[in-house]
PDB file of N, CA and C in Angstrom:
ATOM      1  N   UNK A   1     233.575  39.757 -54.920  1.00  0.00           N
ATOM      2  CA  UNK A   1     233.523  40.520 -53.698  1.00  0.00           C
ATOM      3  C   UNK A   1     232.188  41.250 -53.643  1.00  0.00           C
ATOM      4  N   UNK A   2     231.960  41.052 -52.914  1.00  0.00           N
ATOM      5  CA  UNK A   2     229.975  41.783 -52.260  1.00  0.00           C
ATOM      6  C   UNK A   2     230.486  43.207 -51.345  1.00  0.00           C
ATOM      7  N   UNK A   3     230.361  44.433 -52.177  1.00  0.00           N
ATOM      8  CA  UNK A   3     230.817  45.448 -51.525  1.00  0.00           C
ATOM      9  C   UNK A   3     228.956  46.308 -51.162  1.00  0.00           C
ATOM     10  N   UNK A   4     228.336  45.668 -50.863  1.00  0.00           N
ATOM     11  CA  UNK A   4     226.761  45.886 -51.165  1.00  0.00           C
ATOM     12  C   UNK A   4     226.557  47.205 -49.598  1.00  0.00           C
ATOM     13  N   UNK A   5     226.672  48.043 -49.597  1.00  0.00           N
ATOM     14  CA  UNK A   5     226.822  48.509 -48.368  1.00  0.00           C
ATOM     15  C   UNK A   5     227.685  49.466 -47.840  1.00  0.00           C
ATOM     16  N   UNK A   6     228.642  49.165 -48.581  1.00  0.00           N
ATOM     17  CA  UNK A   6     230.508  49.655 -48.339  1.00  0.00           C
ATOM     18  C   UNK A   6     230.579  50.961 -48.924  1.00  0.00           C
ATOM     19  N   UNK A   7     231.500  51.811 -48.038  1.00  0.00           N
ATOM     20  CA  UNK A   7     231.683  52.791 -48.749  1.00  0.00           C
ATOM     21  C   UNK A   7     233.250  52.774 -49.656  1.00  0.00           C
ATOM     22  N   UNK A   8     233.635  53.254 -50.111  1.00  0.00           N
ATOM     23  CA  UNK A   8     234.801  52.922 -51.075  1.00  0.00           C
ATOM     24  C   UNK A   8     236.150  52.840 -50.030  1.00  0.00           C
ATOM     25  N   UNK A   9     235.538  53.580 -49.184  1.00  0.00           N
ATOM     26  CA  UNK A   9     237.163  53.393 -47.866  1.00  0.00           C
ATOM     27  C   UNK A   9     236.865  52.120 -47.280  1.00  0.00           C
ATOM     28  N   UNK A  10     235.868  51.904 -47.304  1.00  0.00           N
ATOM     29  CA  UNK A  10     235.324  50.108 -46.531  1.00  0.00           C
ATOM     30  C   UNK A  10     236.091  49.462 -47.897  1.00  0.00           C
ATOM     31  N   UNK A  11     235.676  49.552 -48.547  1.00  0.00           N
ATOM     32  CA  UNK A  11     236.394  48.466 -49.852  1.00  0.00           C
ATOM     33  C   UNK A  11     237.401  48.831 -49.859  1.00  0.00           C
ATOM     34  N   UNK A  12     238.469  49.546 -49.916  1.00  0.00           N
ATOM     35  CA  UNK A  12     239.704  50.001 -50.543  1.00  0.00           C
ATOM     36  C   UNK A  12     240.991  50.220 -49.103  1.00  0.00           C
ATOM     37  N   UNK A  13     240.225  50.410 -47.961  1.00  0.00           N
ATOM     38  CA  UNK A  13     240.915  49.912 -47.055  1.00  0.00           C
ATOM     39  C   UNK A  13     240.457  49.013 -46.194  1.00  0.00           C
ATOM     40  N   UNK A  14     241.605  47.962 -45.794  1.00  0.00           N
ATOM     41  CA  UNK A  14     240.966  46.862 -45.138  1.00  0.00           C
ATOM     42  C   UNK A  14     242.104  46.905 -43.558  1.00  0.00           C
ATOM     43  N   UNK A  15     242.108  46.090 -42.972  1.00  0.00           N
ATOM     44  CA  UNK A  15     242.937  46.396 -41.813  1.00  0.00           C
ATOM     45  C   UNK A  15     244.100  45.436 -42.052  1.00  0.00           C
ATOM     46  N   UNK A  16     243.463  43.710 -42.981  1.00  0.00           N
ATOM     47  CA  UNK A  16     244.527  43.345 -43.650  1.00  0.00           C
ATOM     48  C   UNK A  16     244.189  43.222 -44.317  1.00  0.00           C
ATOM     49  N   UNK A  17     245.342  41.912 -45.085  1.00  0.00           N
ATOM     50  CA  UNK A  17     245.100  41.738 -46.565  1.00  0.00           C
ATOM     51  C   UNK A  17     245.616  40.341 -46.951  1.00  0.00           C
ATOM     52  N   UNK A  18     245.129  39.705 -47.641  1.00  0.00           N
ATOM     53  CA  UNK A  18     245.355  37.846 -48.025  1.00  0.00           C
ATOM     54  C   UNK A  18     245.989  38.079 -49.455  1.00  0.00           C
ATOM     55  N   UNK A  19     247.414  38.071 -49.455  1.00  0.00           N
ATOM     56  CA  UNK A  19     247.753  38.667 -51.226  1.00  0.00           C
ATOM     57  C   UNK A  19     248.397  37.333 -51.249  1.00  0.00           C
ATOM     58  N   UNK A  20     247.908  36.609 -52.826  1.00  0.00           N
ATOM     59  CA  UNK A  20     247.998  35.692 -53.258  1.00  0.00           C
ATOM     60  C   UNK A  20     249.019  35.603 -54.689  1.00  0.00           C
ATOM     61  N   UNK A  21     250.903  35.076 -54.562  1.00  0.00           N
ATOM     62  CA  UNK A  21     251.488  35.478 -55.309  1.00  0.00           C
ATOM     63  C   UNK A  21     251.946  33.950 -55.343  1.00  0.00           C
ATOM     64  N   UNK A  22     251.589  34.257 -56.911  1.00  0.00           N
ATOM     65  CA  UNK A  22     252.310  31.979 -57.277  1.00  0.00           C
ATOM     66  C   UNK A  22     251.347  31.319 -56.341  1.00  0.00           C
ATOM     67  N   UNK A  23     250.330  31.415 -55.791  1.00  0.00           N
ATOM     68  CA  UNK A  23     249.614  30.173 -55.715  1.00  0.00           C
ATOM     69  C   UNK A  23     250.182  30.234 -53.383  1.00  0.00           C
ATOM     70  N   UNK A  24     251.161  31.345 -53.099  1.00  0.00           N
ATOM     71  CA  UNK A  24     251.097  31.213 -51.852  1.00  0.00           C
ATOM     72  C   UNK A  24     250.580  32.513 -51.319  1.00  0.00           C
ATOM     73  N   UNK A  25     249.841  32.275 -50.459  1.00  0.00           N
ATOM     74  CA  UNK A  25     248.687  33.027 -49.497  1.00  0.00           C
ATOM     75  C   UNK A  25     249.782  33.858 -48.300  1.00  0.00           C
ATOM     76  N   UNK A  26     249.872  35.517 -48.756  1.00  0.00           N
ATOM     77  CA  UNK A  26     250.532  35.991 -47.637  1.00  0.00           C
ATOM     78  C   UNK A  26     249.807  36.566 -46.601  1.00  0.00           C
ATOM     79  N   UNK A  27     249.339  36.745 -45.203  1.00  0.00           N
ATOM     80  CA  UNK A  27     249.034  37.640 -44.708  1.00  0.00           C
ATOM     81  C   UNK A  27     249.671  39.456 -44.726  1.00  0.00           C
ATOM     82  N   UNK A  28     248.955  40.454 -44.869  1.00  0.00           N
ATOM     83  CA  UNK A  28     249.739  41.915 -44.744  1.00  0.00           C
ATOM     84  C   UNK A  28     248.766  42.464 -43.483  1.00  0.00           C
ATOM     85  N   UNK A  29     249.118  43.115 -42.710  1.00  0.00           N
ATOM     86  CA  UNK A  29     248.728  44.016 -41.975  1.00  0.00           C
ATOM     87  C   UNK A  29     249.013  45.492 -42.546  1.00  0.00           C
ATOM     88  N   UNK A  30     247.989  46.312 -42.488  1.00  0.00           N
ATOM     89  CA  UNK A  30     247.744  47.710 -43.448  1.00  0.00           C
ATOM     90  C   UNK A  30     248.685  48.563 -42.778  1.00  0.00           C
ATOM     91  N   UNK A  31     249.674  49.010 -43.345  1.00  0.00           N
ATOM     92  CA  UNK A  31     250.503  49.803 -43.044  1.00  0.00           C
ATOM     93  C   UNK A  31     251.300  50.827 -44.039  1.00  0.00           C
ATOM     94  N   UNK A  32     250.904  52.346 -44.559  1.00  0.00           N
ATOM     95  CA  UNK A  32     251.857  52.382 -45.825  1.00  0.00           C
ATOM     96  C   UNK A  32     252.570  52.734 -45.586  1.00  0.00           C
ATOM     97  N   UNK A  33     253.728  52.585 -44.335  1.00  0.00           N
ATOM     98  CA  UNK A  33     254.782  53.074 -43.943  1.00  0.00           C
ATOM     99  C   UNK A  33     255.637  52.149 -44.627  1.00  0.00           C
ATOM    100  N   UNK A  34     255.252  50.838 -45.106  1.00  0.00           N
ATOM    101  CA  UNK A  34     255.882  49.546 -45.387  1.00  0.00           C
ATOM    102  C   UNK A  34     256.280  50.108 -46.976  1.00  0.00           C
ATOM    103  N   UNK A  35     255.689  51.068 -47.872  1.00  0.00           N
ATOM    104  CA  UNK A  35     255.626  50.905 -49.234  1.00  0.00           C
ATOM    105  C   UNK A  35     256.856  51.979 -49.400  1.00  0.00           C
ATOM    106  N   UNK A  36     257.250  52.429 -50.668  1.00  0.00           N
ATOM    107  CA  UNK A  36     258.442  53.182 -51.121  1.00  0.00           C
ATOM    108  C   UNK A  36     257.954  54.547 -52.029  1.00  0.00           C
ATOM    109  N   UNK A  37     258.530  55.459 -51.880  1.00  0.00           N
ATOM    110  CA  UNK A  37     257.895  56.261 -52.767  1.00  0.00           C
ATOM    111  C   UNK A  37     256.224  56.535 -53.290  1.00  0.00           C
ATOM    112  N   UNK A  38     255.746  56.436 -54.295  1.00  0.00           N
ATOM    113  CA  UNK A  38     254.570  56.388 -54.855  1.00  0.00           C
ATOM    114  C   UNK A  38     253.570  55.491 -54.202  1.00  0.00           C
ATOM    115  N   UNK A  39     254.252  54.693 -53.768  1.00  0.00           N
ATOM    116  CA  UNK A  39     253.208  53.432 -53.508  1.00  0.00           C
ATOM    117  C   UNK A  39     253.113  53.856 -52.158  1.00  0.00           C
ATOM    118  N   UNK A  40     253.690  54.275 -51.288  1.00  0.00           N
ATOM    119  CA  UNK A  40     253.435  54.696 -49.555  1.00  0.00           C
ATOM    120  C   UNK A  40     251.912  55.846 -50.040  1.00  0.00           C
ATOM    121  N   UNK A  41     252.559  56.973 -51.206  1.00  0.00           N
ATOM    122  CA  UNK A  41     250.903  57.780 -51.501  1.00  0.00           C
ATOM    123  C   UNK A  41     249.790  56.732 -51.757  1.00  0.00           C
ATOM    124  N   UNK A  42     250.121  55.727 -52.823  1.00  0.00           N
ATOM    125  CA  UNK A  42     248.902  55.240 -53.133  1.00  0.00           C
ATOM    126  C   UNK A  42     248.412  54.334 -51.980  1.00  0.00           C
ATOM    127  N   UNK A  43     249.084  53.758 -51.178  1.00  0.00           N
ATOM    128  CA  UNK A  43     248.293  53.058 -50.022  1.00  0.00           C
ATOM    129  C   UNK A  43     247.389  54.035 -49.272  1.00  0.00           C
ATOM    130  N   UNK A  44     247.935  54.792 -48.506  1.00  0.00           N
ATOM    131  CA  UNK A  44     247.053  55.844 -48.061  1.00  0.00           C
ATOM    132  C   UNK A  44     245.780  56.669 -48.550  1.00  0.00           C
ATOM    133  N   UNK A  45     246.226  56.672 -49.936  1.00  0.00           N
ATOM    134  CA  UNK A  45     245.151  56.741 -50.590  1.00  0.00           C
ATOM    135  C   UNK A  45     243.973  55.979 -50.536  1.00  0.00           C
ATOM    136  N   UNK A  46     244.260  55.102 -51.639  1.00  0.00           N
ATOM    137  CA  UNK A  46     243.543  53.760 -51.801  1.00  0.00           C
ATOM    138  C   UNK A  46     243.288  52.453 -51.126  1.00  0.00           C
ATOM    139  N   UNK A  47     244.490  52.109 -50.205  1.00  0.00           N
ATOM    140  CA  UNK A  47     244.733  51.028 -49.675  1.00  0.00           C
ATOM    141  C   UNK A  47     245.363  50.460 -50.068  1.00  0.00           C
ATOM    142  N   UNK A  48     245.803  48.732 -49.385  1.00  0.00           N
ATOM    143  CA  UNK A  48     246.796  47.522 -49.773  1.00  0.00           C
ATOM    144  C   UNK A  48     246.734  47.040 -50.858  1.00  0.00           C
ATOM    145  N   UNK A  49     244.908  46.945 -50.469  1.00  0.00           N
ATOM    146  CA  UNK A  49     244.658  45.821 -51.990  1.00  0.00           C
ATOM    147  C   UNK A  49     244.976  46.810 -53.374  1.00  0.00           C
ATOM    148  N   UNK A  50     244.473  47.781 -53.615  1.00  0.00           N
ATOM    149  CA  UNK A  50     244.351  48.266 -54.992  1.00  0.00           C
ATOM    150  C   UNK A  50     246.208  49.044 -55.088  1.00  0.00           C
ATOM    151  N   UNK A  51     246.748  49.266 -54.084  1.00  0.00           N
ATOM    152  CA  UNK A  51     248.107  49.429 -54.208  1.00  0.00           C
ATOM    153  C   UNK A  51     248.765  48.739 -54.757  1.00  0.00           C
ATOM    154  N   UNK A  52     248.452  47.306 -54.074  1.00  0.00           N
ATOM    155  CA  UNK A  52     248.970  45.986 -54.880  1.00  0.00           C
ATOM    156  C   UNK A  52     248.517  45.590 -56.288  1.00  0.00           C
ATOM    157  N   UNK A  53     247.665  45.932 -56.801  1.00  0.00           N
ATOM    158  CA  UNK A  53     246.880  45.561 -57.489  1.00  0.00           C
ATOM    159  C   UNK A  53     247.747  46.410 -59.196  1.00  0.00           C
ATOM    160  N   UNK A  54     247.890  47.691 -58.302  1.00  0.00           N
ATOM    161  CA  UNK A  54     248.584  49.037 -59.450  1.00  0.00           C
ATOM    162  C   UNK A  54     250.083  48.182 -59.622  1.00  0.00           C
ATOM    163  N   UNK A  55     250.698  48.126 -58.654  1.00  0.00           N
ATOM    164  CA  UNK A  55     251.844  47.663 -58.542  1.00  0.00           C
ATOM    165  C   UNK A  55     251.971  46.495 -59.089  1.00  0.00           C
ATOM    166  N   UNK A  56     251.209  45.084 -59.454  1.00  0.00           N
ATOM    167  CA  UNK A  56     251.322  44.440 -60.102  1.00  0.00           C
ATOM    168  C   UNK A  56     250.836  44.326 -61.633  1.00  0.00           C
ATOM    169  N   UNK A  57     249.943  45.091 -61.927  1.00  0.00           N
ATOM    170  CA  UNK A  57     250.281  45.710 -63.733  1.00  0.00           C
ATOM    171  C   UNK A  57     250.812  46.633 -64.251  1.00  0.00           C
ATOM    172  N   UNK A  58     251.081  47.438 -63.765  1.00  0.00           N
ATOM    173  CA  UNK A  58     251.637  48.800 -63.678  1.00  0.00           C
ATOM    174  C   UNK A  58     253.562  48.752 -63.497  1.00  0.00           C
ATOM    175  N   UNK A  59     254.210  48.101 -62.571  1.00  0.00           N
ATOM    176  CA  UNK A  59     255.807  48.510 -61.692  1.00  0.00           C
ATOM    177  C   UNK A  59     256.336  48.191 -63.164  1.00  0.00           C
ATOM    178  N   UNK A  60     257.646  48.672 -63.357  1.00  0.00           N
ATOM    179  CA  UNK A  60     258.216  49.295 -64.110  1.00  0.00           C
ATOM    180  C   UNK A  60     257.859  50.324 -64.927  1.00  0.00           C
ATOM    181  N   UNK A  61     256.737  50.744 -65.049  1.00  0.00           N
ATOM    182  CA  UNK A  61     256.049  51.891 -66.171  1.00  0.00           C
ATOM    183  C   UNK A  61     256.295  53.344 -65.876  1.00  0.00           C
ATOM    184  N   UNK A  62     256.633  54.112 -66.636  1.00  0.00           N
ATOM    185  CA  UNK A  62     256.443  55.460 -66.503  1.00  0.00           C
ATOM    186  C   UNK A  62     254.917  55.912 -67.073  1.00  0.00           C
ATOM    187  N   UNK A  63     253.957  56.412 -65.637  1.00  0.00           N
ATOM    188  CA  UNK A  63     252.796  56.719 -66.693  1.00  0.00           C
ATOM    189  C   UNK A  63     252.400  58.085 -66.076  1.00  0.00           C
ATOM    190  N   UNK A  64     251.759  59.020 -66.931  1.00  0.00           N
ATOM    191  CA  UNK A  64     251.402  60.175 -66.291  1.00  0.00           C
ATOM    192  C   UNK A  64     250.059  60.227 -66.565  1.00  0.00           C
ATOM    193  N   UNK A  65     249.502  61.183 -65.619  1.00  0.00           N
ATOM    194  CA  UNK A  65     247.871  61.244 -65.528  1.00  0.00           C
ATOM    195  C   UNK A  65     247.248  62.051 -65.939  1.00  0.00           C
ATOM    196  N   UNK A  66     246.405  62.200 -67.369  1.00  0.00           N
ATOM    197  CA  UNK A  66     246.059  63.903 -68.032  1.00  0.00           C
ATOM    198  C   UNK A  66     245.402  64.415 -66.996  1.00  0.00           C
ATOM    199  N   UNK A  67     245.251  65.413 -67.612  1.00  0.00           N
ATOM    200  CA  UNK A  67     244.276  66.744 -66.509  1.00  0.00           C
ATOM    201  C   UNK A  67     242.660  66.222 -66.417  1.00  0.00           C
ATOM    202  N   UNK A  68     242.958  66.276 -68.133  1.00  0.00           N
ATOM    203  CA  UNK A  68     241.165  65.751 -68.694  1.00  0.00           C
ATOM    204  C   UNK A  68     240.894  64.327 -67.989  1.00  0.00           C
ATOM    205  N   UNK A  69     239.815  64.169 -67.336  1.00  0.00           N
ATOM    206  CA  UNK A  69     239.423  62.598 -66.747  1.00  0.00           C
ATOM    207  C   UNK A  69     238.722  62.324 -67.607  1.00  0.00           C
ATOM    208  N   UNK A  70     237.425  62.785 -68.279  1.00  0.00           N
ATOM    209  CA  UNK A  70     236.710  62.377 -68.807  1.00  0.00           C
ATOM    210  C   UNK A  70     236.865  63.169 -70.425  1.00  0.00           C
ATOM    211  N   UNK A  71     236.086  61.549 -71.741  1.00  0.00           N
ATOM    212  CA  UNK A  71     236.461  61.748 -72.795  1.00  0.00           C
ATOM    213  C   UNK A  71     235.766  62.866 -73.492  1.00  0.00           C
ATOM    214  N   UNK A  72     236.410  62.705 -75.201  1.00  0.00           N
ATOM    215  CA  UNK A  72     235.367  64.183 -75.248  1.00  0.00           C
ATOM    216  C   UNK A  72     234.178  63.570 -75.756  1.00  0.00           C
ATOM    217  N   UNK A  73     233.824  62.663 -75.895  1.00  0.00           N
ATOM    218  CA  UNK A  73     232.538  62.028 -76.283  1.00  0.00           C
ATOM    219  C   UNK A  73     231.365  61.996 -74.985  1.00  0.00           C
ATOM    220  N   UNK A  74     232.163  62.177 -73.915  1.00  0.00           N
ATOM    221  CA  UNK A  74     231.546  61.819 -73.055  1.00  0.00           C
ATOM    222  C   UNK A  74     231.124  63.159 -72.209  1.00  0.00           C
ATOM    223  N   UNK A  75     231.916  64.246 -72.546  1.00  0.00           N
ATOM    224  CA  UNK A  75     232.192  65.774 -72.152  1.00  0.00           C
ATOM    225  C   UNK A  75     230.919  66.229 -73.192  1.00  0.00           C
ATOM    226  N   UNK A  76     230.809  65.860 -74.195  1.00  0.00           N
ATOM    227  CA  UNK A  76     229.652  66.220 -75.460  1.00  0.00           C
ATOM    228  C   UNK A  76     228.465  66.083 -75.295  1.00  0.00           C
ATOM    229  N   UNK A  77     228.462  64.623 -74.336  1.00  0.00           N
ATOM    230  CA  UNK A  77     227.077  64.471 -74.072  1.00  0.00           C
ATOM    231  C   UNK A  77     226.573  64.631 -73.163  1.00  0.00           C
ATOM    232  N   UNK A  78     227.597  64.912 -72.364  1.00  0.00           N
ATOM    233  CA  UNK A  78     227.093  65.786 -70.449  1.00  0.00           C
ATOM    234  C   UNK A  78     226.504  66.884 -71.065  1.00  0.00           C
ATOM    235  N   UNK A  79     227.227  67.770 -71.593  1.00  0.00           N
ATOM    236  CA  UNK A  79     226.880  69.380 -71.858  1.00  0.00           C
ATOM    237  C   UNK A  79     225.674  69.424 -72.904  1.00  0.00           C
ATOM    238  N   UNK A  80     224.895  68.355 -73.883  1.00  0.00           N
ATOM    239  CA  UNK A  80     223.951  68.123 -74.499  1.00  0.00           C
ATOM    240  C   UNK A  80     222.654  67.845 -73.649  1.00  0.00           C
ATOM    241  N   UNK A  81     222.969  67.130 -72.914  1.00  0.00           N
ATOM    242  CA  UNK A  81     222.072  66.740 -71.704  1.00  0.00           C
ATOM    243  C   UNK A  81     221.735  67.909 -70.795  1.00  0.00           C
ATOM    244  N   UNK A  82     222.480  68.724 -70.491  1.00  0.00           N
ATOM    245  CA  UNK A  82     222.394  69.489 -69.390  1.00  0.00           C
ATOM    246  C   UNK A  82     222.664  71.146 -69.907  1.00  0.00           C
ATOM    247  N   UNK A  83     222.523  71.404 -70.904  1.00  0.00           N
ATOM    248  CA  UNK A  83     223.116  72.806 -71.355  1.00  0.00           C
ATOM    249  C   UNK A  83     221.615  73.862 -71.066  1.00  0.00           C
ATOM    250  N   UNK A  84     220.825  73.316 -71.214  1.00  0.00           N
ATOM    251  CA  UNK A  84     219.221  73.523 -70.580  1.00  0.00           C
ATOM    252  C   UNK A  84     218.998  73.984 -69.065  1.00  0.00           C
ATOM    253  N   UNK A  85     219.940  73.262 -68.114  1.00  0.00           N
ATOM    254  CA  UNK A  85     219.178  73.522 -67.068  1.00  0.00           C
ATOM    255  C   UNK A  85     220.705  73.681 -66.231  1.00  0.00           C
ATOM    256  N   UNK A  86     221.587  73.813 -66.913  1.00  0.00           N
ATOM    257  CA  UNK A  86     222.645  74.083 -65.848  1.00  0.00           C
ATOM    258  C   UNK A  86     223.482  75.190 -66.613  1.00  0.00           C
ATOM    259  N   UNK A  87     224.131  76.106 -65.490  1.00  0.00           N
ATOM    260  CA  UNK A  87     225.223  77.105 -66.403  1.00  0.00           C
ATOM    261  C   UNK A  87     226.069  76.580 -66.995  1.00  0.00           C
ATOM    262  N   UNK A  88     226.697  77.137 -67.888  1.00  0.00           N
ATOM    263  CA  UNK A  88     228.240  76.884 -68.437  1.00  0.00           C
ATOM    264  C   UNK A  88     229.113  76.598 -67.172  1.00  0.00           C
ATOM    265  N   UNK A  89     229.084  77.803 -66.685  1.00  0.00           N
ATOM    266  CA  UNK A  89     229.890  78.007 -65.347  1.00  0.00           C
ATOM    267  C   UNK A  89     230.020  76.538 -64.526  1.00  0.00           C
ATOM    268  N   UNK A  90     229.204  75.784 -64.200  1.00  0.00           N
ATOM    269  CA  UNK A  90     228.311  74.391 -63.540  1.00  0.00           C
ATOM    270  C   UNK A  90     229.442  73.360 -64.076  1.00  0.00           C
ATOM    271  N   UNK A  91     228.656  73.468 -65.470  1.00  0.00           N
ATOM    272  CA  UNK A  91     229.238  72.582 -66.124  1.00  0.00           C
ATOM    273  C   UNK A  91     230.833  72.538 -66.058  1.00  0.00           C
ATOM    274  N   UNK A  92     231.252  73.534 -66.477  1.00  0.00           N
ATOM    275  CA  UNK A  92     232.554  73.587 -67.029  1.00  0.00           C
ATOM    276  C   UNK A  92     233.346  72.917 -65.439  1.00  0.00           C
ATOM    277  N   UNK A  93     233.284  73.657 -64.288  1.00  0.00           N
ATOM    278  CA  UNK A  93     233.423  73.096 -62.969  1.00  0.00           C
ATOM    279  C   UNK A  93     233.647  71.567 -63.076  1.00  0.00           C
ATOM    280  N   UNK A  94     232.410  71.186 -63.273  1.00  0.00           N
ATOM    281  CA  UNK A  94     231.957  69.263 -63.234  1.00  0.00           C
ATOM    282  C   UNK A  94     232.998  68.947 -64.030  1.00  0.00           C
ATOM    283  N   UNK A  95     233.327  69.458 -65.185  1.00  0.00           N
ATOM    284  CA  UNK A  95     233.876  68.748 -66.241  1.00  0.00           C
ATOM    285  C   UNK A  95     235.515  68.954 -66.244  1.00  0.00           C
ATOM    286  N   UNK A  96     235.869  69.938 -65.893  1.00  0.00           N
ATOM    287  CA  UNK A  96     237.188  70.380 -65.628  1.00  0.00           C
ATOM    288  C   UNK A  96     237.666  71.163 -66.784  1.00  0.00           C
ATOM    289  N   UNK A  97     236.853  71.701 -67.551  1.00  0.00           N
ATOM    290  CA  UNK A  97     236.615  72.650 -68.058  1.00  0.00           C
ATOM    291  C   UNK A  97     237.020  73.722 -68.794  1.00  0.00           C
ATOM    292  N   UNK A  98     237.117  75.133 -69.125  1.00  0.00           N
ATOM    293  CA  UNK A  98     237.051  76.025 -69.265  1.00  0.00           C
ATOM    294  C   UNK A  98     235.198  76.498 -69.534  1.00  0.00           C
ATOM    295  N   UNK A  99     235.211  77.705 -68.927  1.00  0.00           N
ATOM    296  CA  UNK A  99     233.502  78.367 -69.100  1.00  0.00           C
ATOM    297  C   UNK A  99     233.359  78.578 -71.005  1.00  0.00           C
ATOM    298  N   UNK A 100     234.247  79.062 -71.356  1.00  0.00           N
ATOM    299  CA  UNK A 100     234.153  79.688 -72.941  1.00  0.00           C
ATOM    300  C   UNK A 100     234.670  78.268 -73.257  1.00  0.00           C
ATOM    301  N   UNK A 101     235.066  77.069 -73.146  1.00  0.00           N
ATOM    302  CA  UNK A 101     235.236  75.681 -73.904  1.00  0.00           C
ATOM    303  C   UNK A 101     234.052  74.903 -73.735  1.00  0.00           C
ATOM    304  N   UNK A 102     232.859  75.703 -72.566  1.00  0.00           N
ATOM    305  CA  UNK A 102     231.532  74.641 -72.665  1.00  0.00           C
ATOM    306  C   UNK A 102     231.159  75.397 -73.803  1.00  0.00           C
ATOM    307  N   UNK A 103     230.623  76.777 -73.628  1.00  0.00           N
ATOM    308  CA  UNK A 103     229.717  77.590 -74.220  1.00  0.00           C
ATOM    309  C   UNK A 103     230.111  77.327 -76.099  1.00  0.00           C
ATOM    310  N   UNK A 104     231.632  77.181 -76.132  1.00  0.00           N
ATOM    311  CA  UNK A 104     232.177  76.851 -77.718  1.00  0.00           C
ATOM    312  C   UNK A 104     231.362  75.356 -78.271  1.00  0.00           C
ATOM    313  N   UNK A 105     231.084  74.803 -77.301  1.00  0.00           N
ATOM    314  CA  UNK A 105     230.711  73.034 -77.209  1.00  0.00           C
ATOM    315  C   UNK A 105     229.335  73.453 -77.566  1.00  0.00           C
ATOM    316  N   UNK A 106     228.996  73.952 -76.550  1.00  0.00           N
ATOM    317  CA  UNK A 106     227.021  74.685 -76.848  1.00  0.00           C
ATOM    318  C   UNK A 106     227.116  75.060 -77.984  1.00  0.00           C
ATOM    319  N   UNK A 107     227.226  75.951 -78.475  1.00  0.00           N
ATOM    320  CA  UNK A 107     227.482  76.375 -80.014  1.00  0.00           C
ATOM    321  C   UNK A 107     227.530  75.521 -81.016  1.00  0.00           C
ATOM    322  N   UNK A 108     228.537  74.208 -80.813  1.00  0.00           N
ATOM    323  CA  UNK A 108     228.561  73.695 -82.062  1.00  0.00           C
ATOM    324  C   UNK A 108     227.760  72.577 -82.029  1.00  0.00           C
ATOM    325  N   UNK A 109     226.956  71.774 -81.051  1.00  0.00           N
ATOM    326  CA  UNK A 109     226.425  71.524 -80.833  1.00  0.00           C
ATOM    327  C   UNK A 109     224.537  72.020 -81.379  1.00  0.00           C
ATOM    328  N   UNK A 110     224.491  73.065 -80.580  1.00  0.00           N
ATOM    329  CA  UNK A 110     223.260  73.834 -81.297  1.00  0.00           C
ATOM    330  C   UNK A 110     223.620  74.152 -83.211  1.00  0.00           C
ATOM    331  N   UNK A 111     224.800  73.988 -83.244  1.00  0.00           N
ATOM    332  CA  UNK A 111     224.618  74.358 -85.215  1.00  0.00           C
ATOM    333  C   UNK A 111     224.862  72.651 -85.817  1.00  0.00           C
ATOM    334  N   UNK A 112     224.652  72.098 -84.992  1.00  0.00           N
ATOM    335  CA  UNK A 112     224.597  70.469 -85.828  1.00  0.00           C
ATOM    336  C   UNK A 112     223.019  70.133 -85.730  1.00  0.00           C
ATOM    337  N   UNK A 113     222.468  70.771 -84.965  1.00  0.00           N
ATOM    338  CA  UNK A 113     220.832  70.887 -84.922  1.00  0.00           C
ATOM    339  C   UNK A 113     220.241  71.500 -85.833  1.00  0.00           C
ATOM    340  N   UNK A 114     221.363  72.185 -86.495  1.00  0.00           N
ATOM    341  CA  UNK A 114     220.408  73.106 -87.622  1.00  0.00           C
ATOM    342  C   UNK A 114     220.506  72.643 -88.927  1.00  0.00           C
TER     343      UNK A 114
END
């Protein structure tokens, strides 16, 4: 798919949709009035395609969603990169945070330098 242009609502909602199950080609017209529970949020959200998409690796699962999005390897090296030219305050925001859990990060960070 060539999304070269698109903004993520251009990709993620379409007006229909060509869903291909066993080898037969359904037409959908975008509607999440059509879906049940969770999946009526996630259409609206996201759209048909990636609704469908959750719903076919995902249905039967119980899964919950941490708070934290991003890892701490990856939280380590934002705040390494940027502890210079942005506040704690900034950071912690971006990252989802606590202000005294960047500044603890700064710290141990600056004593692995030493």
């Amino acid at each position: 798919m060539n999304t070269t242009g698109q903004s993520a609502k251009d990709v993620f909602q379409k007006d229909s949709l060509q869903l291909n199950i066993d080898e037969e080609v359904i037409d959908i017209n975008s509607n999440p009035e059509r879906y049940s529970g969770v999946y009526k949020d996630l259409a609206e959200l996201v759209g048909d395609a990636a609704t469908l998409k959750i719903w076919k690796n995902f249905s039967g699962l119980n899964i919950t969603f941490p708070q934290k999005l991003y890892s701490i390897e990856f939280r380590k090296e934002f705040i390494m990169e940027n502890m210079e030219i942005m506040k704690p305050s900034e950071m912690a925001k971006m990252l989802g945070l606590s202000e005294r859990r960047v500044r603890q990060i700064i710290a141990e960070i600056r004593a692995q330098k030493q």
